[in-house]
C-alpha atoms as a PDB file:
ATOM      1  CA  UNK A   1       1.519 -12.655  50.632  1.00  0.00           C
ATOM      2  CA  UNK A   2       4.979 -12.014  50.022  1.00  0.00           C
ATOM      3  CA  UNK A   3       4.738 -13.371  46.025  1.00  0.00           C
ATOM      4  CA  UNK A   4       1.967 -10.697  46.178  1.00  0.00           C
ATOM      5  CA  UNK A   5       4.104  -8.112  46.912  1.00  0.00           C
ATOM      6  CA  UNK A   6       6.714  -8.504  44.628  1.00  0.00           C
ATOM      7  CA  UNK A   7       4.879  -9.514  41.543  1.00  0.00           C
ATOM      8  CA  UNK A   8       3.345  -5.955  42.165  1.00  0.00           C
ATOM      9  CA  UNK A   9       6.176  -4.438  42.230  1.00  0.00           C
ATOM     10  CA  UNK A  10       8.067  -6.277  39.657  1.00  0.00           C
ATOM     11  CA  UNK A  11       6.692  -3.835  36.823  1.00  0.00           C
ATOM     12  CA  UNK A  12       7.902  -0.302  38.989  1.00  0.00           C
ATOM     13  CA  UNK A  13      11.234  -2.298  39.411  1.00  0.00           C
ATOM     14  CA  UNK A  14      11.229  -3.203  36.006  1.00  0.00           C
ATOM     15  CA  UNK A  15      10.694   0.757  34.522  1.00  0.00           C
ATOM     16  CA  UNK A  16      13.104   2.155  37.213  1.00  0.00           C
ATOM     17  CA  UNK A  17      15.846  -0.413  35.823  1.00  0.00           C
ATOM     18  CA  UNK A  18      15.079   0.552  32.099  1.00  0.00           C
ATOM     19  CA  UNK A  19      15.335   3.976  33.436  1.00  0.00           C
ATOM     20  CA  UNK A  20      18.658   3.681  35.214  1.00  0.00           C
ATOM     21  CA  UNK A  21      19.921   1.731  31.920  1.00  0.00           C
ATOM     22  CA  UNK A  22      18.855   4.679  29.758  1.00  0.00           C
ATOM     23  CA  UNK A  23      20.310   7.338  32.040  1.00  0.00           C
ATOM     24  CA  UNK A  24      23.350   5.948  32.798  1.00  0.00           C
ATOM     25  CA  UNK A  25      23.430   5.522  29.089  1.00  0.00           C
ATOM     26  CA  UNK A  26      22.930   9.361  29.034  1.00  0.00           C
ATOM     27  CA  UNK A  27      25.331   9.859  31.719  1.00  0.00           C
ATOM     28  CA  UNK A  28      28.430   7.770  29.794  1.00  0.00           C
ATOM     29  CA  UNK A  29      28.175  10.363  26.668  1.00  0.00           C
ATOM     30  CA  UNK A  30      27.289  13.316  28.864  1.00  0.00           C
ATOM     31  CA  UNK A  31      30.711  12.701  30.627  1.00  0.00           C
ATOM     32  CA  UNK A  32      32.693  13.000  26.765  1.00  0.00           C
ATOM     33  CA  UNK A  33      30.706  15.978  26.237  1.00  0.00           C
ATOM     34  CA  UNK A  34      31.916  18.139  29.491  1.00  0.00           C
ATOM     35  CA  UNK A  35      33.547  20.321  27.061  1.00  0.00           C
ATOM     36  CA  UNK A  36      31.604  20.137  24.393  1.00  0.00           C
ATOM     37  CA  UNK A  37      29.803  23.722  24.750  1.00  0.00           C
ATOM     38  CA  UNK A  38      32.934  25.689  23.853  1.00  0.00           C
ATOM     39  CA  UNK A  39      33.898  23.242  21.072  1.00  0.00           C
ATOM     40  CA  UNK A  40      30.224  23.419  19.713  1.00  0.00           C
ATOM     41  CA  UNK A  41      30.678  27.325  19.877  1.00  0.00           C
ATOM     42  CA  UNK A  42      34.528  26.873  17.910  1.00  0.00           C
ATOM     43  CA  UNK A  43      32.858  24.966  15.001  1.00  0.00           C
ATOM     44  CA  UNK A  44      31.725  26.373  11.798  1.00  0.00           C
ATOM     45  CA  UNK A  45      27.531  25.292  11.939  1.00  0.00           C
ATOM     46  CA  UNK A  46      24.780  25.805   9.081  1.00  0.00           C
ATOM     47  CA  UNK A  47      21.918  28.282   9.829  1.00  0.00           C
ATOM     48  CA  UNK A  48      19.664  25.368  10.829  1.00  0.00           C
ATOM     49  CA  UNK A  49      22.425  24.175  13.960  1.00  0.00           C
ATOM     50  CA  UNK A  50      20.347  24.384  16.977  1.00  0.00           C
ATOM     51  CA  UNK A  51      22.363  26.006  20.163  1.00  0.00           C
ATOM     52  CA  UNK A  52      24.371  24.137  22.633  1.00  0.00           C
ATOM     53  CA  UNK A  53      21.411  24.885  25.436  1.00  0.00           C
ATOM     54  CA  UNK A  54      18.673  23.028  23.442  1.00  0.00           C
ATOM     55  CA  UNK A  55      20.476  19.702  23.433  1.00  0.00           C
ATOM     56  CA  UNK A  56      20.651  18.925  27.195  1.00  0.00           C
ATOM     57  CA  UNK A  57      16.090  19.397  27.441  1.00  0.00           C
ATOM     58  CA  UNK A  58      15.683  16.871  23.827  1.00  0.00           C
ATOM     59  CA  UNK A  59      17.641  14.191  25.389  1.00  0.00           C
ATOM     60  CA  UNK A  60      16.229  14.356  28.747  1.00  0.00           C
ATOM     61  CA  UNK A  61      12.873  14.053  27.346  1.00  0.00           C
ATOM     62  CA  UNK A  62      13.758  11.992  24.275  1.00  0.00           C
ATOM     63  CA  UNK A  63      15.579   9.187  26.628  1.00  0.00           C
ATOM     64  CA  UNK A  64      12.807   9.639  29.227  1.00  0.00           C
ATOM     65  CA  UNK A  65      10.437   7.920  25.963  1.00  0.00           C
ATOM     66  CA  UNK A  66      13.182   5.658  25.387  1.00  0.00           C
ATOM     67  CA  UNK A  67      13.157   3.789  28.666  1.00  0.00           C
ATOM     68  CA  UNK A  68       9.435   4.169  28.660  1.00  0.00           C
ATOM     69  CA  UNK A  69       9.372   1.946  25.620  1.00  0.00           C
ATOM     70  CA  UNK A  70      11.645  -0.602  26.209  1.00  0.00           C
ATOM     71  CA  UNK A  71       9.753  -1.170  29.258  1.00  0.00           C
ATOM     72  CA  UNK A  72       6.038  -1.448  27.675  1.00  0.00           C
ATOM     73  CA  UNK A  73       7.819  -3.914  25.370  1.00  0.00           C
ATOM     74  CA  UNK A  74       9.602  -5.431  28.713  1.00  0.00           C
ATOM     75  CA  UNK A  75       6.707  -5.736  30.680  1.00  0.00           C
ATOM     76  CA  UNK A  76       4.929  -7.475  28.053  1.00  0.00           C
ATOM     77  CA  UNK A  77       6.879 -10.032  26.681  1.00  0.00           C
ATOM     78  CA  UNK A  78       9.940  -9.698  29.185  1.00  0.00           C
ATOM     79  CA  UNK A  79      13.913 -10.047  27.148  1.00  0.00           C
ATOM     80  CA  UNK A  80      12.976 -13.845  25.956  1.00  0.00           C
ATOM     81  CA  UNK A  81       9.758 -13.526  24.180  1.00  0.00           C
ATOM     82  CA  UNK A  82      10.794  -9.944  22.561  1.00  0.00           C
ATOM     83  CA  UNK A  83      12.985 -11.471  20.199  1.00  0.00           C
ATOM     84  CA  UNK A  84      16.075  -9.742  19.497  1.00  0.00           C
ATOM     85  CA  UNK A  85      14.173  -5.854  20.216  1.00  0.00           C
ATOM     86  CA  UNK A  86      15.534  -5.588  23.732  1.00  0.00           C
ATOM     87  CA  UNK A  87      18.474  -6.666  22.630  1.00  0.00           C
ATOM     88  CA  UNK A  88      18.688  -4.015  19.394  1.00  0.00           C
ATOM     89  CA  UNK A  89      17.711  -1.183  21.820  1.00  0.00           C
ATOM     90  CA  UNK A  90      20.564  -2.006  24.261  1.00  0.00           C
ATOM     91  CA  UNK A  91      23.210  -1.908  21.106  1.00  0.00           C
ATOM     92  CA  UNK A  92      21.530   1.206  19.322  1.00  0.00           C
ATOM     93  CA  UNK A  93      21.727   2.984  23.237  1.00  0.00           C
ATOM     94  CA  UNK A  94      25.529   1.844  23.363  1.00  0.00           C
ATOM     95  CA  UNK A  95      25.760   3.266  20.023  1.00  0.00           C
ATOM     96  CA  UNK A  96      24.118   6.338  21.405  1.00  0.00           C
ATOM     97  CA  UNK A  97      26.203   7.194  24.195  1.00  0.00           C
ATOM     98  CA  UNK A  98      29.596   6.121  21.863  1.00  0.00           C
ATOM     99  CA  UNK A  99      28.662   9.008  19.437  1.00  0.00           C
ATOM    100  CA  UNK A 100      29.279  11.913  21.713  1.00  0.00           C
ATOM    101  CA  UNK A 101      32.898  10.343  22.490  1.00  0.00           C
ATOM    102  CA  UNK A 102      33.511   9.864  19.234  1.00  0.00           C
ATOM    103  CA  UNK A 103      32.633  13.761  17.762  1.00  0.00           C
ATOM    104  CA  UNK A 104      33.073  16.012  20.793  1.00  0.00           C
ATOM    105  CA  UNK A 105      36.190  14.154  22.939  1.00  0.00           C
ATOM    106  CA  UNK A 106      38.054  12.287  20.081  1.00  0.00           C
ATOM    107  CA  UNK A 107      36.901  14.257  17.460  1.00  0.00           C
ATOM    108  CA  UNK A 108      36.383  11.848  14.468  1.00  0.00           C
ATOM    109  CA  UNK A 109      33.961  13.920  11.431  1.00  0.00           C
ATOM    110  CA  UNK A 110      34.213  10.934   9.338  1.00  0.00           C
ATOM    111  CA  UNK A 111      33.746   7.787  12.504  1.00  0.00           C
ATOM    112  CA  UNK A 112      31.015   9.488  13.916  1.00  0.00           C
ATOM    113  CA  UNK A 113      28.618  10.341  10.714  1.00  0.00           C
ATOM    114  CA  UNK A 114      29.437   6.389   9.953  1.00  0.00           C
ATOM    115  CA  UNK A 115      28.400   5.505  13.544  1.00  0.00           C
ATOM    116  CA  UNK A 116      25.438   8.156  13.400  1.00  0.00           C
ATOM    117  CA  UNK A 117      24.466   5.966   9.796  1.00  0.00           C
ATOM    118  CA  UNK A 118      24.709   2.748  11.778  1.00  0.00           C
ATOM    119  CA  UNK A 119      22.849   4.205  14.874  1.00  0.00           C
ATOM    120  CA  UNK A 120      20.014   5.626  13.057  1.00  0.00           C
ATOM    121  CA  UNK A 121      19.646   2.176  11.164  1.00  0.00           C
ATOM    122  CA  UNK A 122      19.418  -0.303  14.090  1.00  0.00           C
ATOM    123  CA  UNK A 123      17.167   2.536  15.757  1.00  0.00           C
ATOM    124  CA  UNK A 124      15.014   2.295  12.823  1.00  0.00           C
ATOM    125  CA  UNK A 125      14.814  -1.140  13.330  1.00  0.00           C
ATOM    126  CA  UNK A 126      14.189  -1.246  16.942  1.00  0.00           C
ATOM    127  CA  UNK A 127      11.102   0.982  16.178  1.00  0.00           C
ATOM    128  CA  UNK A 128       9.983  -1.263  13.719  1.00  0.00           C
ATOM    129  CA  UNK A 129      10.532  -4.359  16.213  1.00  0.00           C
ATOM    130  CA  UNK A 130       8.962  -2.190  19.463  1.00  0.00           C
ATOM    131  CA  UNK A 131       5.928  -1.249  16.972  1.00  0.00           C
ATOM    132  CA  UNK A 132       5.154  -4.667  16.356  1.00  0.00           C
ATOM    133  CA  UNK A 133       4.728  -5.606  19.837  1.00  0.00           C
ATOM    134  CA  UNK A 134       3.298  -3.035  21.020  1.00  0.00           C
ATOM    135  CA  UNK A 135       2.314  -0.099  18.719  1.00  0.00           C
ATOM    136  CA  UNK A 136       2.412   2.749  21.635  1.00  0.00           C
ATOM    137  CA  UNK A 137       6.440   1.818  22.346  1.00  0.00           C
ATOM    138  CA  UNK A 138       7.105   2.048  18.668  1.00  0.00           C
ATOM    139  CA  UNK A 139       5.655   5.567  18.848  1.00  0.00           C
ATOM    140  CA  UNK A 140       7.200   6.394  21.604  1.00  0.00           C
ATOM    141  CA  UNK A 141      10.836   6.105  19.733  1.00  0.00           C
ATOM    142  CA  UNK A 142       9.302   8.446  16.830  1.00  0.00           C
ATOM    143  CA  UNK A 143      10.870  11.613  18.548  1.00  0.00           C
ATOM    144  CA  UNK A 144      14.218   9.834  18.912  1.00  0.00           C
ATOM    145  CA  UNK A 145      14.086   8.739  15.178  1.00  0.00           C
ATOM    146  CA  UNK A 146      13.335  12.344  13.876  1.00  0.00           C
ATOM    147  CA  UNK A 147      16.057  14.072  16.403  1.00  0.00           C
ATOM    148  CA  UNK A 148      18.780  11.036  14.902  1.00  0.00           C
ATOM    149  CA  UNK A 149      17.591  11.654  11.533  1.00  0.00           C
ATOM    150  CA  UNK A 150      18.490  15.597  12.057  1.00  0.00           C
ATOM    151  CA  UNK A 151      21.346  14.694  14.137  1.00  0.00           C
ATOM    152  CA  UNK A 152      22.794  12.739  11.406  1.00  0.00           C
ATOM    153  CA  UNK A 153      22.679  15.601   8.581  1.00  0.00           C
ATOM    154  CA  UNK A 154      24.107  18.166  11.008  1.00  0.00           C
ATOM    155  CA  UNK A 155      27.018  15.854  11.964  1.00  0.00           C
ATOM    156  CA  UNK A 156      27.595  15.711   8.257  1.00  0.00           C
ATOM    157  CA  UNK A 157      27.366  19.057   7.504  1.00  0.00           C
ATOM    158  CA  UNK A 158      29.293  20.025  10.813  1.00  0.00           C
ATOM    159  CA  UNK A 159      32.138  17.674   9.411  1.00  0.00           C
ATOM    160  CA  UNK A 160      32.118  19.071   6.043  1.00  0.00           C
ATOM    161  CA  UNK A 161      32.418  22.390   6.976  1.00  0.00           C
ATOM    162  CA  UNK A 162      35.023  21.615   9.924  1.00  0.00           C
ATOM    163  CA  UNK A 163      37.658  19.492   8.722  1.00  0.00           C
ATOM    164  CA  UNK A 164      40.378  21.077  10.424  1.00  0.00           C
ATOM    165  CA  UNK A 165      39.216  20.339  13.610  1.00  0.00           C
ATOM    166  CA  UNK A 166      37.065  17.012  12.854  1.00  0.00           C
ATOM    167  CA  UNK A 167      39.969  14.918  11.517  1.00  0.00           C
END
């Protein structure tokens, strides 16, 4: 009876810890980017820049997807039998969270649009992995792709036109 119970429970524990992995993800960049509304505001941005406000609503939902598909891939063939996809989502998340330290605290143009590159490539590969295991987690990282992908021409065009302040 008591098996029972936590084998039924295993899969709730299992999203809420992909959850708190993803958010406290989140919460490790959000913590370099206290500042980063008036710094945002200071830089020189192309036409197409969205503003500071938008950010904070795409993450929340885009690493809401995130954890959801690193648990459908979880729940189905647990860290072992994934292969190395669980472990290329944990590294492309670290890589995440390291980018908004690297642009808005220690303000590195050329580190971060390298780490961006390098982000957006083992993302890219995660999808692929997550996609091959199960086609609905793979989709579910889509969004993220496409916001990286624009995230990684504004950081270069941010740092192009800012390199006074993005040394």
């Amino acid at each position: 009876m008591v098996m029972e119970a936590s084998s039924r429970f295993k899969p709730i524990l299992g999203l809420l810890a992909w959850m708190v992995a993803v958010f406290a993800a989140a919460a490790f960049g959000a913590a370099a980017s206290v500042q980063a509304g008036s710094f945002y505001r200071q830089l020189l941005r192309p036409s197409w820049a969205p503003p500071a406000y938008l950010f904070g609503p795409v993450w929340t939902v885009l690493y809401l997807m995130m954890g959801v598909a690193a648990w459908m891939v979880w729940r189905e063939y647990g860290f072992h039998r994934s292969g190395a996809a669980l472990w290329l989502f944990l590294v492309q998340l670290a890589l995440n969270a390291l980018w908004t330290w690297l642009f808005f605290s220690w303000r590195l143009g050329a580190l971060s649009f390298l780490e961006i590159l390098l982000l957006w490539l083992l993302l890219l590969i995660t999808l692929v992995l997550f996609w091959r295991l199960r086609p609905l987690a793979g989709a579910l990282l889509l969004p993220y792709l496409a916001w990286v992908t624009f995230a990684t021409f504004l950081t270069l065009e941010v740092w192009r036109r800012n390199p006074h302040l993005l040394g």
